[in-house]
Protein backbone atom coordinates (compact mmCIF):
# COMPACT_ATOMS: atom_id res chain seq x y z
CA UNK A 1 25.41 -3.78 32.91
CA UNK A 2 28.29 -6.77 33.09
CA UNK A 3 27.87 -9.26 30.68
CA UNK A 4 26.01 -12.11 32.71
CA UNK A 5 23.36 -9.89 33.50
CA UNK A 6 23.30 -8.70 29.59
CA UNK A 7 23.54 -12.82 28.18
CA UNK A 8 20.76 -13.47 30.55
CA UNK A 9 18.43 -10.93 29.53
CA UNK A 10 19.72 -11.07 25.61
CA UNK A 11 18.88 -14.91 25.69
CA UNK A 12 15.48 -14.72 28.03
CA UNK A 13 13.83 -11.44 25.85
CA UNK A 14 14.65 -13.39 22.46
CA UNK A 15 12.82 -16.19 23.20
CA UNK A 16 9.97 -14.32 24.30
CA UNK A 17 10.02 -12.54 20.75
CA UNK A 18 10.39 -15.75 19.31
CA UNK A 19 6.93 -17.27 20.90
CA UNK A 20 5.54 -13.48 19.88
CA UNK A 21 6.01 -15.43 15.85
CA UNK A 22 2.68 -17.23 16.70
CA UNK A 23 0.54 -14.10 17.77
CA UNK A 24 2.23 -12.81 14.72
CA UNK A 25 1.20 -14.91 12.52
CA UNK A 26 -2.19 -14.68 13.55
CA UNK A 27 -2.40 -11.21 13.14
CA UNK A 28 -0.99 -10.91 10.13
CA UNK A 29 -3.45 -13.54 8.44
CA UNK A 30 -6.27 -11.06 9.81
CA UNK A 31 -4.43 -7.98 8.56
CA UNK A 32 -5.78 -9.27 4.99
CA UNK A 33 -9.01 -8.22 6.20
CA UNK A 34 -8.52 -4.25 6.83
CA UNK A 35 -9.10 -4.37 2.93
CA UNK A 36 -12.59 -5.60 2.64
CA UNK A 37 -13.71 -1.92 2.36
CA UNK A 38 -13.64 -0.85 -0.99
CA UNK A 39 -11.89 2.39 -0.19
CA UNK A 40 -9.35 0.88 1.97
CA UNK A 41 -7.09 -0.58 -1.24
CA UNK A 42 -6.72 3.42 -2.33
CA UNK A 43 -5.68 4.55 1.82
CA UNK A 44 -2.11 5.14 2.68
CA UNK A 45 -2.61 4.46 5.80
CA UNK A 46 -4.24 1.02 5.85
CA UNK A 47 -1.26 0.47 3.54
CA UNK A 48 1.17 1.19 5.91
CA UNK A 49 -0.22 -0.45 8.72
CA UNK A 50 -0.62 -3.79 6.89
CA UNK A 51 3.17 -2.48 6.39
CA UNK A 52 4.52 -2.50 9.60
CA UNK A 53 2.44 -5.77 10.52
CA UNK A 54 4.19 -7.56 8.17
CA UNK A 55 7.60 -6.34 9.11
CA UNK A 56 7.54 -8.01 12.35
CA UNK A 57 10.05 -11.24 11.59
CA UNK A 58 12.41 -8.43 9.56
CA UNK A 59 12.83 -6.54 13.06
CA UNK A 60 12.92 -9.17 14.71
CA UNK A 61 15.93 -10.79 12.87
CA UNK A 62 17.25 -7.63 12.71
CA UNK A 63 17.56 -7.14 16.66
CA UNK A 64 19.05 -10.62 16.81
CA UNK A 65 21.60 -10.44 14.64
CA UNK A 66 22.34 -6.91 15.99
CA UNK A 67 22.00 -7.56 19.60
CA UNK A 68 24.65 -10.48 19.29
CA UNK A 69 26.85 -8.72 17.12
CA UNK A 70 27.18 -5.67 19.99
CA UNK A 71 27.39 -7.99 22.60
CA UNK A 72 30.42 -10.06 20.93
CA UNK A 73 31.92 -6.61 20.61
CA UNK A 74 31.38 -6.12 24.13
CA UNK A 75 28.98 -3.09 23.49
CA UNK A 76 26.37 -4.18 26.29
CA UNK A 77 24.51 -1.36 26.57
CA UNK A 78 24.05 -1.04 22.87
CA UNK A 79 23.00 -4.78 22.56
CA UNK A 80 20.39 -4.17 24.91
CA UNK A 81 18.98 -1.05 23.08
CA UNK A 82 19.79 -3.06 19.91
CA UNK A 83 17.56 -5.71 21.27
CA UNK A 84 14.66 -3.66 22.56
CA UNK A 85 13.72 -3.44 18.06
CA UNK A 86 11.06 -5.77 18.75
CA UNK A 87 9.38 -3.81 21.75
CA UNK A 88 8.39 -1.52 18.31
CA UNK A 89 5.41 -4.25 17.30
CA UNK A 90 5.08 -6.18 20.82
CA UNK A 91 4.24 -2.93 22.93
CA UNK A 92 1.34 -1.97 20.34
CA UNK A 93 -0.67 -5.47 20.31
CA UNK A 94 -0.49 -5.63 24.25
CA UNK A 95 -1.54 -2.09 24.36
CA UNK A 96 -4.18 -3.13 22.32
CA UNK A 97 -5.40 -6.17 23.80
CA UNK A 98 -5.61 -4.16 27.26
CA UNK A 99 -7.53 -1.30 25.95
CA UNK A 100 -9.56 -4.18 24.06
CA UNK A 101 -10.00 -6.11 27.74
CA UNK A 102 -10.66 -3.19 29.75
CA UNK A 103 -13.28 -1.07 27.58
């Protein structure tokens, strides 16, 4: 990919992770609640879910440091991979919320 097409896409895909903060932020403040079972405190895997909810802005910084970083050094191909770190928690919740629509 030549580096207009790889700015564009760069610059378009972070700002849709950026507005993704919001539905982030909402689903981390009802994360809190997979722990109102008294036996969910003791599971590992509530634990790690919770986890990798609240990772989401870590990633996310992550992939934009590390996407711009690649493309300075002219690396588009890894910028774009490097930029996809997101996709990780975006591609669950809108798996989720068309399972949740269509069932």
């Amino acid at each position: 990919m030549n580096r207009k097409k790889t700015l564009t896409v760069l610059i378009a895909s972070q700002i849709i992770y950026l507005l993704f903060i919001a539905v982030w932020l909402f689903v981390s403040a009802m994360s809190v609640m997979m722990f109102d079972s008294a036996d969910a405190t003791g599971d590992a895997l509530t634990w790690l879910i919770f986890i990798y909810i609240l990772l989401y802005p870590a990633g996310l910084l992550a992939a934009l440091i590390g996407g711009w970083v690649l493309f300075y050094r002219r690396s588009y191909k890894g910028a774009l991979v490097w930029n996809g770190v997101p996709l990780l928690w975006v591609m669950p919740l809108l798996g989720f919320l068309v399972y949740a629509q269509f069932s």
